[in-house]
N, C-alpha and C. Protein backbone atom coordinates (compact mmCIF):
# COMPACT_ATOMS: atom_id res chain seq x y z
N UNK A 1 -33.80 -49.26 13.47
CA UNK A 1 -32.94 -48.60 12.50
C UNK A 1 -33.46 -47.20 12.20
N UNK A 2 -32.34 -46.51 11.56
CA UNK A 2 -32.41 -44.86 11.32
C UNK A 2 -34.39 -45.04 10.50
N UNK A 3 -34.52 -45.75 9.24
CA UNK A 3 -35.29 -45.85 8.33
C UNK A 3 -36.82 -46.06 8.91
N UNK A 4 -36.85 -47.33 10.14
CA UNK A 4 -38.11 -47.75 10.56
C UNK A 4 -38.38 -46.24 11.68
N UNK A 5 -37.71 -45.96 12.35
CA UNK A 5 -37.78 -44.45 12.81
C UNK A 5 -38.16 -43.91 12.21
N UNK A 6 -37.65 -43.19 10.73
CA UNK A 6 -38.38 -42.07 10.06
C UNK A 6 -39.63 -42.33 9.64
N UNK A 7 -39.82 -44.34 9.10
CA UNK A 7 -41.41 -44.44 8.96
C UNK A 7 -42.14 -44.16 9.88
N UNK A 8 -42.37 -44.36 11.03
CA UNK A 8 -43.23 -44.20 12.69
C UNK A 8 -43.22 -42.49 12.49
N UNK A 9 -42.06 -42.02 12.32
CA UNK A 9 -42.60 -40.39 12.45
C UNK A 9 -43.40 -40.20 11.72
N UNK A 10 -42.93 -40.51 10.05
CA UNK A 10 -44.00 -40.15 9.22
C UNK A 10 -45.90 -40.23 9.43
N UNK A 11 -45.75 -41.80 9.79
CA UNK A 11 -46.62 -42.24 10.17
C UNK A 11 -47.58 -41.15 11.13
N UNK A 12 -46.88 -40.82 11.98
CA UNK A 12 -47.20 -39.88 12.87
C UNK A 12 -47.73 -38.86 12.83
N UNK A 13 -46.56 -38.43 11.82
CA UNK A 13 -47.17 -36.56 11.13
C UNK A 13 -48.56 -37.03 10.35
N UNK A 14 -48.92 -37.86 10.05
CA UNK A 14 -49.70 -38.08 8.67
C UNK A 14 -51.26 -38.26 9.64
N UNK A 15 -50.55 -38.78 10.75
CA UNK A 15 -52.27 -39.50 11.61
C UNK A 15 -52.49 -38.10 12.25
N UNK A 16 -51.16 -37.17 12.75
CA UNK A 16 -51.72 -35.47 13.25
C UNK A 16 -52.56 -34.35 12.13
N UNK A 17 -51.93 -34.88 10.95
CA UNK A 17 -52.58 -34.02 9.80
C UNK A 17 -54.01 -34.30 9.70
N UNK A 18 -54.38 -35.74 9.69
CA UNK A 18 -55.59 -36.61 9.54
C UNK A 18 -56.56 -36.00 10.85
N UNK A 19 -56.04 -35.70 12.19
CA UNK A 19 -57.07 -35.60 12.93
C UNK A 19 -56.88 -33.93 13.13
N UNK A 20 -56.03 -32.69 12.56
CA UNK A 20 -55.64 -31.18 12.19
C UNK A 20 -56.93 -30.77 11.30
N UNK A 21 -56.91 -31.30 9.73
CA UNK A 21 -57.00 -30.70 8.97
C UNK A 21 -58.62 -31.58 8.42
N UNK A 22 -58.95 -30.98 7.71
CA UNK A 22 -60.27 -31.28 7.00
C UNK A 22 -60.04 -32.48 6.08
N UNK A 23 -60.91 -33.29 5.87
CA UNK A 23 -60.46 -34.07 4.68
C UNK A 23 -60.66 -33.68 3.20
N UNK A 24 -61.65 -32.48 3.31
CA UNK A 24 -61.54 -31.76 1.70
C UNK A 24 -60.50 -31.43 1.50
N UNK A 25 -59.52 -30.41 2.81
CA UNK A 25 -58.01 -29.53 2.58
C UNK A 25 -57.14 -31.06 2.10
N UNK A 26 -57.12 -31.84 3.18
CA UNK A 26 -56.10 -33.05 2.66
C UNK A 26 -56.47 -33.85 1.31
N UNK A 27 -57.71 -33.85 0.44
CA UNK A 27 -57.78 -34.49 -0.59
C UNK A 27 -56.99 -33.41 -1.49
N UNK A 28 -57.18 -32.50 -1.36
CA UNK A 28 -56.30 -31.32 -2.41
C UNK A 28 -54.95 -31.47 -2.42
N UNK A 29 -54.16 -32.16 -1.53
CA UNK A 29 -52.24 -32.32 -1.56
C UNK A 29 -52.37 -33.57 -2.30
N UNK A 30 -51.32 -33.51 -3.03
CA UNK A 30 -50.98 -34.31 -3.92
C UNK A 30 -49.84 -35.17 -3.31
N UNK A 31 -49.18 -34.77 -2.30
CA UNK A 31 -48.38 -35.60 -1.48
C UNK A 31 -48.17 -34.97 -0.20
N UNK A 32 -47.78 -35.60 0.74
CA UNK A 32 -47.03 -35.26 1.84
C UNK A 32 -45.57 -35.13 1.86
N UNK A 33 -44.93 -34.59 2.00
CA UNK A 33 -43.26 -35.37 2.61
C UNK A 33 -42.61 -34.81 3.65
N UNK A 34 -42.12 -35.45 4.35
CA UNK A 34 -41.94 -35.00 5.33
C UNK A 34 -39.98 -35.17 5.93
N UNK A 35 -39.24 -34.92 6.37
CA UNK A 35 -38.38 -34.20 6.01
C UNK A 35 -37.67 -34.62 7.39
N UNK A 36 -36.28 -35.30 7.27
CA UNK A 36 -35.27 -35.71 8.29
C UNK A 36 -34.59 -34.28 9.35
N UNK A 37 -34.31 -34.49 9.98
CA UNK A 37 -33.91 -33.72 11.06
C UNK A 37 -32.19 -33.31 10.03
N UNK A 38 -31.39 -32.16 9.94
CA UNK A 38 -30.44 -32.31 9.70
C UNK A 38 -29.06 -32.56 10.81
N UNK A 39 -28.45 -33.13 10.40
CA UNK A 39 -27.66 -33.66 10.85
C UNK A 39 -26.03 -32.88 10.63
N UNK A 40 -25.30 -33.18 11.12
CA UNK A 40 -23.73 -32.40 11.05
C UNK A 40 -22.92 -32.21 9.76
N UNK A 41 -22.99 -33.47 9.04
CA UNK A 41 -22.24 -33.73 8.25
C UNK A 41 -23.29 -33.40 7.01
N UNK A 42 -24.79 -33.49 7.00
CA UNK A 42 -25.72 -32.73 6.23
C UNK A 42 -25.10 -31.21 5.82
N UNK A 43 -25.20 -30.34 7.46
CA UNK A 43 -25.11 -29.14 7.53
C UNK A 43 -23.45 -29.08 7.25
N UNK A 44 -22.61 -29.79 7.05
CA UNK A 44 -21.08 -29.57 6.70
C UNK A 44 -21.13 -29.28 4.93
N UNK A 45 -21.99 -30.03 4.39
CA UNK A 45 -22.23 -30.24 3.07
C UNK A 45 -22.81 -28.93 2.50
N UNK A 46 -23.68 -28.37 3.11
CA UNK A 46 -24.52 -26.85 2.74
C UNK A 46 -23.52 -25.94 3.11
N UNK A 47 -22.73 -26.30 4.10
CA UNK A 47 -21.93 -24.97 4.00
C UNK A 47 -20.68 -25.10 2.72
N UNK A 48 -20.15 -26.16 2.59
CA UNK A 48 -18.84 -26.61 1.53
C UNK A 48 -19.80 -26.46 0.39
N UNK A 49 -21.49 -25.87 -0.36
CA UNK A 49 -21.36 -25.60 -0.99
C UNK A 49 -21.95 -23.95 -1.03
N UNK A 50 -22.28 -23.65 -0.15
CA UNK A 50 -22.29 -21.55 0.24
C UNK A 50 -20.42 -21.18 0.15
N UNK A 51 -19.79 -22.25 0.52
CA UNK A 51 -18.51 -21.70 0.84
C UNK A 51 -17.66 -21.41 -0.99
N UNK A 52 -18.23 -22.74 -1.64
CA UNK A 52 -17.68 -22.78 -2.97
C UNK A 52 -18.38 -21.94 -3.61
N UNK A 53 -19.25 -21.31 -3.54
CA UNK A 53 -19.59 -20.04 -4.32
C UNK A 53 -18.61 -18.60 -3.52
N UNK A 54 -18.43 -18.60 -2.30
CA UNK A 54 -17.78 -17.10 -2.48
C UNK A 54 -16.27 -17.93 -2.66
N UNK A 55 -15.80 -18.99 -2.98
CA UNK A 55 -15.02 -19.11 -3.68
C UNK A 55 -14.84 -19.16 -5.28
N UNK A 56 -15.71 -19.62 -5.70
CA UNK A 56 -16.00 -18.77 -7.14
C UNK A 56 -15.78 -17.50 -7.53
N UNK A 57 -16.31 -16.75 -6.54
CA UNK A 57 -16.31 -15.17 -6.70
C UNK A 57 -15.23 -14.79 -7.02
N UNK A 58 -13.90 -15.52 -5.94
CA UNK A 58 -12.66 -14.83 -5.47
C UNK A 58 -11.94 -15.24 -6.62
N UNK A 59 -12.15 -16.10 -6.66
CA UNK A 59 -11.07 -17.24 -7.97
C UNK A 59 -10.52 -15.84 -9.21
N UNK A 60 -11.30 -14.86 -9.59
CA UNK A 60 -11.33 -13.87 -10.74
C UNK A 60 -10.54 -12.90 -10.08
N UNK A 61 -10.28 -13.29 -8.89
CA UNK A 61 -9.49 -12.06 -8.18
C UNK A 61 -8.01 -12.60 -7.58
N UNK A 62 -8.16 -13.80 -7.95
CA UNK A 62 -6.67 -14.76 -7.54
C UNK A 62 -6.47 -15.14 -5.82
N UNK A 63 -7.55 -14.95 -5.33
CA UNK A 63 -7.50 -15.22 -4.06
C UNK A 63 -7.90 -16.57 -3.61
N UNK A 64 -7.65 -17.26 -2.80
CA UNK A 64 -8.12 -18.75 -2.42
C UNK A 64 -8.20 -18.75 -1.05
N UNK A 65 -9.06 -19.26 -0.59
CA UNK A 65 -9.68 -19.76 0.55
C UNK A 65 -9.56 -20.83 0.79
N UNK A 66 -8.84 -21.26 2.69
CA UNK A 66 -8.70 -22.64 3.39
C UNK A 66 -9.69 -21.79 4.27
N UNK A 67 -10.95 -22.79 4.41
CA UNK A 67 -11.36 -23.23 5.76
C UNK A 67 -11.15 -24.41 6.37
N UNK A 68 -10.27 -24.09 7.73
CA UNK A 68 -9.93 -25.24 8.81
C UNK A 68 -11.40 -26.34 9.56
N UNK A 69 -11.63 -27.13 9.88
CA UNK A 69 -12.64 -27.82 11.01
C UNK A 69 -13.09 -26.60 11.53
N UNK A 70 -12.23 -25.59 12.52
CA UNK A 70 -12.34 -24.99 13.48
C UNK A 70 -13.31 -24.18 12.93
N UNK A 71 -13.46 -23.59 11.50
CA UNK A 71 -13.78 -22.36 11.05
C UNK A 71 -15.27 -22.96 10.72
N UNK A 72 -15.22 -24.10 10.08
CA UNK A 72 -16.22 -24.81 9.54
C UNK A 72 -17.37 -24.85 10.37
N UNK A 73 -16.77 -25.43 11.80
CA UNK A 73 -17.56 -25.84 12.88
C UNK A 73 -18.59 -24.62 13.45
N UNK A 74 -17.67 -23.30 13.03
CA UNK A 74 -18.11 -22.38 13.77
C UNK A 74 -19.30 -21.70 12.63
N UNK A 75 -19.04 -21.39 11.72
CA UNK A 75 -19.92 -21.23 10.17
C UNK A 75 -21.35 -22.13 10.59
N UNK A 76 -21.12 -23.71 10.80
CA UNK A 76 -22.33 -24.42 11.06
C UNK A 76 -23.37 -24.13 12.18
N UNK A 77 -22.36 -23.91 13.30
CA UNK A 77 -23.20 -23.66 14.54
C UNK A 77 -23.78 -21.97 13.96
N UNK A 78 -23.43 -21.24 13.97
CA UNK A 78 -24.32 -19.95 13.45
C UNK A 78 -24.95 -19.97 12.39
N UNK A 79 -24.91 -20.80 11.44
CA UNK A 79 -26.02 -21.27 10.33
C UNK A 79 -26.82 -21.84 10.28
N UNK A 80 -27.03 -22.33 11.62
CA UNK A 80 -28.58 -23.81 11.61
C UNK A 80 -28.90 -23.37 12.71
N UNK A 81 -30.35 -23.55 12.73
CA UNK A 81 -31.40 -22.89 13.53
C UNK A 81 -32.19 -24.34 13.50
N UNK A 82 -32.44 -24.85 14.51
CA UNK A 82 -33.54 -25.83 15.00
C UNK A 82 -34.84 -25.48 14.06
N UNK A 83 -35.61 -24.25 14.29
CA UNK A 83 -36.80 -24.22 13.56
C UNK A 83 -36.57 -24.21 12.49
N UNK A 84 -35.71 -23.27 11.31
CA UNK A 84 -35.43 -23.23 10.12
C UNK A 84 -34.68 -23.96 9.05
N UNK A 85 -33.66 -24.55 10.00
CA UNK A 85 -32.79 -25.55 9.49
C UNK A 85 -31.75 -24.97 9.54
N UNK A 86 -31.38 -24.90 7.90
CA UNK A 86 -29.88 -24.18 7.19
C UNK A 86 -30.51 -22.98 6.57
N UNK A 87 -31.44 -22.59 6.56
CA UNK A 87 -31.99 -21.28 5.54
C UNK A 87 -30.88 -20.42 6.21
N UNK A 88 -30.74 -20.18 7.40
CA UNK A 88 -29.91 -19.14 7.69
C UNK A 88 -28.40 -19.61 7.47
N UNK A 89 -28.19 -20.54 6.72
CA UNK A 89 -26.36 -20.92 6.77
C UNK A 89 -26.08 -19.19 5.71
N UNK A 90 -26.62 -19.11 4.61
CA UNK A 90 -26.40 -18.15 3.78
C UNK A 90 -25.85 -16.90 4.65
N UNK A 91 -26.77 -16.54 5.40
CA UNK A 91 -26.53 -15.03 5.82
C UNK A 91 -25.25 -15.43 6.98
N UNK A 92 -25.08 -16.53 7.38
CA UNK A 92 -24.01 -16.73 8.65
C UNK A 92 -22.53 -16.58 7.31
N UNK A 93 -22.76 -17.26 6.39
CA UNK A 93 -21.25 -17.05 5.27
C UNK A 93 -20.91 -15.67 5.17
N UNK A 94 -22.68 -14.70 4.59
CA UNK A 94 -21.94 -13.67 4.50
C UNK A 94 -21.69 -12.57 5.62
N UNK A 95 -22.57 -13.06 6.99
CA UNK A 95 -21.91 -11.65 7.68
C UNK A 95 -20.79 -12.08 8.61
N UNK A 96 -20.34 -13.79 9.07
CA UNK A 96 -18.94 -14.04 9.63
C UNK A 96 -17.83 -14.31 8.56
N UNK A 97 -17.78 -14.35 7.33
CA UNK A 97 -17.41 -14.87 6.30
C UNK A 97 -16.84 -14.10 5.23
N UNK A 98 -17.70 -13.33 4.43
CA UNK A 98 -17.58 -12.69 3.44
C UNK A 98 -17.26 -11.49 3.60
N UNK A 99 -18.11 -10.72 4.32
CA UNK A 99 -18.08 -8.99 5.08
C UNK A 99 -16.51 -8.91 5.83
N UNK A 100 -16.08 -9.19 6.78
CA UNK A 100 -15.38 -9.82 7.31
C UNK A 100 -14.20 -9.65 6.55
N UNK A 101 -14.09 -10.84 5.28
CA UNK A 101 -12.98 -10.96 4.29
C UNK A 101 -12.33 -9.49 3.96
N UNK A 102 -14.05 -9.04 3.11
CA UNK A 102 -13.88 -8.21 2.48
C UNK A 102 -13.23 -6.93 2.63
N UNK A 103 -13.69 -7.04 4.39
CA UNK A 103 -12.96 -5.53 5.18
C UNK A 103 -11.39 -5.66 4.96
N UNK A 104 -10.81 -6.74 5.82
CA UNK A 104 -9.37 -6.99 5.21
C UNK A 104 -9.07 -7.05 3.69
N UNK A 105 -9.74 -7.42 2.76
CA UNK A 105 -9.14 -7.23 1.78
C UNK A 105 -9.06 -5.63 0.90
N UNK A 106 -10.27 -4.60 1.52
CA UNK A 106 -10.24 -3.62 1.43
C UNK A 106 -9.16 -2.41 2.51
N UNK A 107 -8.90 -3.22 3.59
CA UNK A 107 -7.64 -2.46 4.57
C UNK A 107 -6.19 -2.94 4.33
N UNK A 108 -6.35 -3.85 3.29
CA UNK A 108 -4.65 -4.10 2.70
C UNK A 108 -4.14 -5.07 3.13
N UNK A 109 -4.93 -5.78 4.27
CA UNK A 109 -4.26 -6.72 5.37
C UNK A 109 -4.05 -8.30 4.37
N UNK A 110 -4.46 -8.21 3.52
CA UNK A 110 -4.84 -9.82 2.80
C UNK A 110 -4.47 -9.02 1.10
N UNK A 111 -3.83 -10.25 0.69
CA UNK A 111 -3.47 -9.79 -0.64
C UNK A 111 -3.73 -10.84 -1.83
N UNK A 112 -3.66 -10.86 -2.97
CA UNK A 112 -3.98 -11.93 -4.16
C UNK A 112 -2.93 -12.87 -3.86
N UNK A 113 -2.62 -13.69 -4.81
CA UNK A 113 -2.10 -15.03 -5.35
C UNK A 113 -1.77 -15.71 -3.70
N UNK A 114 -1.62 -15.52 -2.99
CA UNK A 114 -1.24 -15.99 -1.09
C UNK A 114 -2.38 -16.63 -0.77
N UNK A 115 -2.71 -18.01 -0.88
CA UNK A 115 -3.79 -18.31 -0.06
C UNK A 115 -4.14 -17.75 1.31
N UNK A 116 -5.13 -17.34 1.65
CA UNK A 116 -5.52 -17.51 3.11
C UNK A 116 -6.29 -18.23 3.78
N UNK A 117 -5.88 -18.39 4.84
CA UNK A 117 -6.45 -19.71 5.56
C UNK A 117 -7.44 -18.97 6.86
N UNK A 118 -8.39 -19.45 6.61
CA UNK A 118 -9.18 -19.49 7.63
C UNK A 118 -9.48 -19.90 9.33
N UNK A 119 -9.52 -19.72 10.40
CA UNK A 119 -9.48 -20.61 11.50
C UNK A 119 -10.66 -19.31 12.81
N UNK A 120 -11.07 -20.41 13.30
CA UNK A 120 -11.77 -19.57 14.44
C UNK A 120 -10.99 -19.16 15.54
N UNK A 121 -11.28 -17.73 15.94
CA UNK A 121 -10.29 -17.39 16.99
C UNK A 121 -11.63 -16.80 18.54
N UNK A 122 -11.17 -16.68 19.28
CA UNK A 122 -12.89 -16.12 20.27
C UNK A 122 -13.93 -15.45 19.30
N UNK A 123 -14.68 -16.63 19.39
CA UNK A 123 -15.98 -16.18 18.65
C UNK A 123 -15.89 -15.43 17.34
N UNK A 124 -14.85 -15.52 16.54
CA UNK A 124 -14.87 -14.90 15.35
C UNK A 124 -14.06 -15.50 14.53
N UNK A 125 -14.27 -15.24 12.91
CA UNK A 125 -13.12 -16.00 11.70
C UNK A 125 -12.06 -15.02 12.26
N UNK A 126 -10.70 -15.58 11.61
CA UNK A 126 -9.47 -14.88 11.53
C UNK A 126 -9.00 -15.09 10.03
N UNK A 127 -8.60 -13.98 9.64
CA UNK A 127 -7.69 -14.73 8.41
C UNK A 127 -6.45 -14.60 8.40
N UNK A 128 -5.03 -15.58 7.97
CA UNK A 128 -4.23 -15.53 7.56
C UNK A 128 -3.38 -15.71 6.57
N UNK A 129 -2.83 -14.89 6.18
CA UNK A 129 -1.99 -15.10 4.79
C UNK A 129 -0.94 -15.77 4.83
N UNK A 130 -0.32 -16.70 4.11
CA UNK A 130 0.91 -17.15 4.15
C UNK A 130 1.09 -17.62 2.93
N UNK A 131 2.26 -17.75 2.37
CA UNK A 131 2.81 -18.42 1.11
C UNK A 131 2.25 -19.48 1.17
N UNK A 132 2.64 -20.25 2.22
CA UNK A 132 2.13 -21.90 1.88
C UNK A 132 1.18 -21.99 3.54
N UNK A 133 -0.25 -22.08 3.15
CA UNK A 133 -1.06 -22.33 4.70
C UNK A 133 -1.31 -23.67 4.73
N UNK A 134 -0.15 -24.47 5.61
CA UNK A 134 -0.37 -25.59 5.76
C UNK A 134 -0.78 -26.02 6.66
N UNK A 135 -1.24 -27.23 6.46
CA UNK A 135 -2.38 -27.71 7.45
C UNK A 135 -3.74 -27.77 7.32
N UNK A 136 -4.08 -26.55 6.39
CA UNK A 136 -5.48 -26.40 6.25
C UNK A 136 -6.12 -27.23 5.16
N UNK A 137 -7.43 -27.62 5.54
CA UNK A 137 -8.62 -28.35 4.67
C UNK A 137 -8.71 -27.60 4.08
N UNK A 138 -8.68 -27.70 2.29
CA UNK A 138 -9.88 -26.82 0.90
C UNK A 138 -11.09 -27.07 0.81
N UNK A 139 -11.61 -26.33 1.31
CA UNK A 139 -12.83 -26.53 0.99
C UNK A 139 -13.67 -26.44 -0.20
């Protein structure tokens, strides 16, 4: 099972630390913990909540945001880094995401009360406006 797996790793990291580190350095930690691999639906969750803050933002400006799967999928894959995790989901919101928005909403192309909907097009967000963007997930 997922659980007896993560014990054996633990286990693992704990017997590499044991034969790494000094036993004076290891009497000084007060714990270990050691930390699951993230997973898709982990990294779906960190972005639905980076995403609900620059939806916060907009909300004062009457604008609303659909991100589709498509858009989502693509946000995740440029936000998670094997070594780092999700630290970088932040900067993937704001430079495919936010910057992005902002240009269209500063070139006129995107307007208030009109939701826009989000979707990936080659390698980049798209946005579209429509009265009613149906189809799309709220994120």
């Amino acid at each position: 099972s997922e659980e007896s797996s993560y014990e054996r790793m633990k286990e693992k990291i704990l017997d590499d630390a044991k034969k790494a580190f000094r036993p004076e350095f290891l009497n000084r930690l007060d714990d270990v913990i050691v930390f699951r691999a993230l997973n898709k639906p982990d990294l779906i969750q960190i972005l639905d909540l980076e995403v609900k803050k620059v939806m916060d933002r907009l909300k004062g400006k009457n604008i609303q945001l659909q991100l589709d799967e498509k858009a989502k999928d693509f946000l995740v894959e440029k936000g998670y880094d094997p070594i780092y995790g999700a630290r970088p989901m932040r900067r993937a919101v704001e430079r495919y995401l936010e910057d992005p928005l902002a240009e269209e909403i500063l070139k006129g192309h995107l307007h208030e009360n009109d939701p826009i909907h989000v979707t990936m097009e080659v390698d980049k967000l798209v946005f579209k406006q429509t009265a009613a963007a149906e189809g799309a997930l709220s994120s």
